[in-house]
Protein backbone atom coordinates (compact mmCIF):
# COMPACT_ATOMS: atom_id res chain seq x y z
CA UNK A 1 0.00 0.00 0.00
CA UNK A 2 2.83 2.53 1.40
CA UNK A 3 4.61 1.81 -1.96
CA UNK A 4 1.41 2.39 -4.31
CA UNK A 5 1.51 5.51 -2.41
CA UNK A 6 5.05 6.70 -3.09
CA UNK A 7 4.59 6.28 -6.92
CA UNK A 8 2.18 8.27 -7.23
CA UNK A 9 3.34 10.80 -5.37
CA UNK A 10 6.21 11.25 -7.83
CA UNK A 11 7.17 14.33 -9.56
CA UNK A 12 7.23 13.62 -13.24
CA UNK A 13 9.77 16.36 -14.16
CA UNK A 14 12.36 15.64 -11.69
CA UNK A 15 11.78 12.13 -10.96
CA UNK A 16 11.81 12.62 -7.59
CA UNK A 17 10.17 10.21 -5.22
CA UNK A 18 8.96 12.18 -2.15
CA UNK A 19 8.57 10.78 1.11
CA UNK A 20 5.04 10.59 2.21
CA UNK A 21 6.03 11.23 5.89
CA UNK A 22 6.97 14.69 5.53
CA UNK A 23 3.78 16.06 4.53
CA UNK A 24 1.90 13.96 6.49
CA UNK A 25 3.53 15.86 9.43
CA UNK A 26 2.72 18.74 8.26
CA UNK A 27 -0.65 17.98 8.30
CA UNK A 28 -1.04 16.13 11.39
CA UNK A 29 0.30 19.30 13.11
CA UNK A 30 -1.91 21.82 11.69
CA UNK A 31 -4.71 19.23 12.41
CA UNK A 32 -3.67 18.57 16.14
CA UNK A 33 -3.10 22.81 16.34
CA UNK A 34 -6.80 23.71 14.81
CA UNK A 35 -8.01 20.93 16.90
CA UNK A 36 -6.53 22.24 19.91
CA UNK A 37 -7.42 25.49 19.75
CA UNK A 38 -10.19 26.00 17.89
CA UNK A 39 -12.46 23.40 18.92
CA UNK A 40 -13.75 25.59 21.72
CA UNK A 41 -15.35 28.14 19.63
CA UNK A 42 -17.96 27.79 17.30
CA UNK A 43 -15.91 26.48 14.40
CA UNK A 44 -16.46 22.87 13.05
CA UNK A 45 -13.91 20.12 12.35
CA UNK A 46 -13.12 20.75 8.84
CA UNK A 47 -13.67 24.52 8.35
CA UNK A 48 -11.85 26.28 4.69
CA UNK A 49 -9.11 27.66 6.89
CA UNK A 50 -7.78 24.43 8.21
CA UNK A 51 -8.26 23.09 4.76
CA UNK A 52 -6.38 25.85 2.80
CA UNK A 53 -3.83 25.83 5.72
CA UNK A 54 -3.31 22.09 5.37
CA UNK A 55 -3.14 22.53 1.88
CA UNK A 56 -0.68 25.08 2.27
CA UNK A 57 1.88 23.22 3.82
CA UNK A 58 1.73 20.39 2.06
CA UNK A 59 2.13 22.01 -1.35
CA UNK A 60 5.31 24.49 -0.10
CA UNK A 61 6.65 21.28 1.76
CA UNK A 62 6.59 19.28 -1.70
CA UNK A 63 8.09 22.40 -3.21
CA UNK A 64 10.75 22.35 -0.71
CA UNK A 65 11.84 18.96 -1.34
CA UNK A 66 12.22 18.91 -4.73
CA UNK A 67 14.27 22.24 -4.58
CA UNK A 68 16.62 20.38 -1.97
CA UNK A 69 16.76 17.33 -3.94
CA UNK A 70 17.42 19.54 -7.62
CA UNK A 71 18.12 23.00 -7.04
CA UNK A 72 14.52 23.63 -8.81
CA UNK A 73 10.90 23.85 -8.24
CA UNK A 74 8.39 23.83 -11.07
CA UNK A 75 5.77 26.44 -11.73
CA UNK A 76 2.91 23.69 -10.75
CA UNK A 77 3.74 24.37 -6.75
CA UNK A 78 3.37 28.22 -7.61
CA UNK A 79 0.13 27.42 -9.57
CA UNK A 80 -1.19 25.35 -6.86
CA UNK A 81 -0.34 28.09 -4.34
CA UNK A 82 -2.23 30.65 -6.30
CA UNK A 83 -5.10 28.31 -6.64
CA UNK A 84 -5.24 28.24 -2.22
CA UNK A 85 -4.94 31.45 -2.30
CA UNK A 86 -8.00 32.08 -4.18
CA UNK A 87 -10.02 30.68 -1.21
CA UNK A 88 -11.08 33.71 0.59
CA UNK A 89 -8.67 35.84 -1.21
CA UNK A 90 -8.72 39.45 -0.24
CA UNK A 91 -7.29 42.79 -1.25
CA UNK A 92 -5.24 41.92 1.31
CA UNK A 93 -4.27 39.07 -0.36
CA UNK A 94 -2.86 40.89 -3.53
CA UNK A 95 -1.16 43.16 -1.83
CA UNK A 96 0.95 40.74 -0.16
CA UNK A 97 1.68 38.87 -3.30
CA UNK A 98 2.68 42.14 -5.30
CA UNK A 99 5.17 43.02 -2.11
CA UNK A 100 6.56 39.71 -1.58
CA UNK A 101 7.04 39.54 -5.64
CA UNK A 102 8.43 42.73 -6.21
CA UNK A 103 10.36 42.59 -3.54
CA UNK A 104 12.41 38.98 -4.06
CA UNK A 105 12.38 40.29 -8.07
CA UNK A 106 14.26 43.03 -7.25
CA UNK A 107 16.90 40.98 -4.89
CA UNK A 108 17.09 38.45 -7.46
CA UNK A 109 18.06 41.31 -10.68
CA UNK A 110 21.06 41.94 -8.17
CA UNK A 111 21.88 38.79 -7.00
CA UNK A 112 21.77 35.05 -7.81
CA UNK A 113 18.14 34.42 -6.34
CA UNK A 114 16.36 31.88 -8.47
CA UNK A 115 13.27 32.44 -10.53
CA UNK A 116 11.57 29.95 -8.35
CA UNK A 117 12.21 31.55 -4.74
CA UNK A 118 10.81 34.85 -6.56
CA UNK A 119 7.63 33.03 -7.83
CA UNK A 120 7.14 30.95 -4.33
CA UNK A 121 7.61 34.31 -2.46
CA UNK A 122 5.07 36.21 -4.46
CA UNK A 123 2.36 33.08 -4.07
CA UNK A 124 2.93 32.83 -0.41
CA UNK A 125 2.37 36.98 0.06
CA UNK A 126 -1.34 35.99 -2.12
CA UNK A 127 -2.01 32.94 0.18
CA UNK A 128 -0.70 34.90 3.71
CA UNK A 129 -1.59 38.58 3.16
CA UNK A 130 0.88 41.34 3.33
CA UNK A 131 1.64 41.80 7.08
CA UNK A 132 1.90 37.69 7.52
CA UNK A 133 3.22 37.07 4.52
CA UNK A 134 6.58 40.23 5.03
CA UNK A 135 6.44 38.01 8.44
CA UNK A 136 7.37 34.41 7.06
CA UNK A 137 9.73 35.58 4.95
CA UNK A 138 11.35 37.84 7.70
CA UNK A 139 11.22 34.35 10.22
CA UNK A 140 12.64 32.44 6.63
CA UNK A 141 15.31 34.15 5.46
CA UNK A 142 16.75 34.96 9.15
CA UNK A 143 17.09 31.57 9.85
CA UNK A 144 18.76 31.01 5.71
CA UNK A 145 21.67 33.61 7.19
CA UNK A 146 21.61 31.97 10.43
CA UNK A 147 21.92 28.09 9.19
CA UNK A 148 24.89 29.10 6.23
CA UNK A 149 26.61 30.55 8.41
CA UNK A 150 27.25 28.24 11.21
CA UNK A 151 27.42 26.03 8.20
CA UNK A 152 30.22 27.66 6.63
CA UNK A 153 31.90 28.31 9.92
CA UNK A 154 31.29 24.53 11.17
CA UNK A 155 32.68 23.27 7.80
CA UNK A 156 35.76 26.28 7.33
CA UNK A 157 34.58 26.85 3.92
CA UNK A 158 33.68 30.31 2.03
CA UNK A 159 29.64 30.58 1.82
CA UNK A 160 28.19 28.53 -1.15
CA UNK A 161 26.67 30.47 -3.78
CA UNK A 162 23.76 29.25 -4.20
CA UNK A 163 21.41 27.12 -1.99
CA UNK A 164 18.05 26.09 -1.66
CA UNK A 165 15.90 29.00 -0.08
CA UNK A 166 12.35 27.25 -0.62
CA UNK A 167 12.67 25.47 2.75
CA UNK A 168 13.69 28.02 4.65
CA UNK A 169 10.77 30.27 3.09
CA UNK A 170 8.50 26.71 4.10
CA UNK A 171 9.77 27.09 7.38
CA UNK A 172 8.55 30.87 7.93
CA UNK A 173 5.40 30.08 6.25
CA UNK A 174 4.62 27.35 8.82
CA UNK A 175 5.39 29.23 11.82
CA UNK A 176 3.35 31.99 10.48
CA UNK A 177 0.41 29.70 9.62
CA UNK A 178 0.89 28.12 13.02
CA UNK A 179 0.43 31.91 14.64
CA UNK A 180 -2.42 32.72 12.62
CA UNK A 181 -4.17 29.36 14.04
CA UNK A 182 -3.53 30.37 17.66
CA UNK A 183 -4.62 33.96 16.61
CA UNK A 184 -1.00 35.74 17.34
CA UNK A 185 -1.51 37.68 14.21
């Protein structure tokens, strides 16, 4: 059964077999989370939030494996980003997408940052909202500088170029997701 699974979770471009465990995490966390703290209220089990969150995170942890495993993500993660996003989407919504977009677009016309990270960025800002969205990628890229460094100092060799950024981005997106669920932002 596990194995029927794993084939079809494969991504046909890279050839990648993913690990069903890591989004299955994901989700059991955001599950255990809404359960935990929303089940007071007057929300029911399955509401869209919990859905798009779970959703969420599974599609940006996908994302994040394939860029770790090939230095590339296709445009289907950002498609199915923007297609969560358009539950409940906002003004709100667009504006975070435009600032998290224009904002890795410009970083990556002076630097090395990959078409991908841009496109990722800018879908996460439309899923998120502005404020939340500036917030992930604030808790994401910290933690990038943070882990290459006491990389590079751990293994005495100059920084690398390039690395993969998507799972650090994952990372802040997570946390943030996490925050919104316990309503810290």
């Amino acid at each position: 059964m596990l194995l029927k699974i794993k084939r079809k979770l494969k991504d046909i471009n890279g050839g990648i077999s993913v690990p069903v465990i890591f989004p299955l995490i994901a989700l059991l966390l955001v599950t255990i989370l809404h359960l935990t703290f929303f089940s007071i209220g007057n929300e029911t089990f399955l509401s869209w939030n919990l859905v798009k969150a779970m959703l969420f995170i599974t599609i940006l942890v996908f994302a994040s494996i394939s860029d770790l495993k090939t230095m590339t993500v296709s445009d289907k993660y950002t498609f199915m980003l923007l297609g969560v996003g358009l539950v409940g989407v906002t003004l709100d919504s667009l504006v975070g997408a435009s600032i998290c977009f224009i904002s890795f677009f410009l970083v990556a016309m002076l630097t090395n940052l990959g078409g991908a990270d841009v496109k990722i960025a800018g879908a996460c800002g439309f899923v998120l909202g502005a404020l939340p969205s500036l917030i992930a990628l604030l808790i994401g890229l910290s933690l990038s500088v943070i882990v290459e460094i006491a990389v590079t100092l751990i293994k005495r060799e100059p920084i690398k170029r390039h690395y993969p950024l998507v799972p650090y981005i994952t990372i802040g997106c997570i946390a943030v997701t996490i925050m919104k669920g316990i309503n810290l932002l």
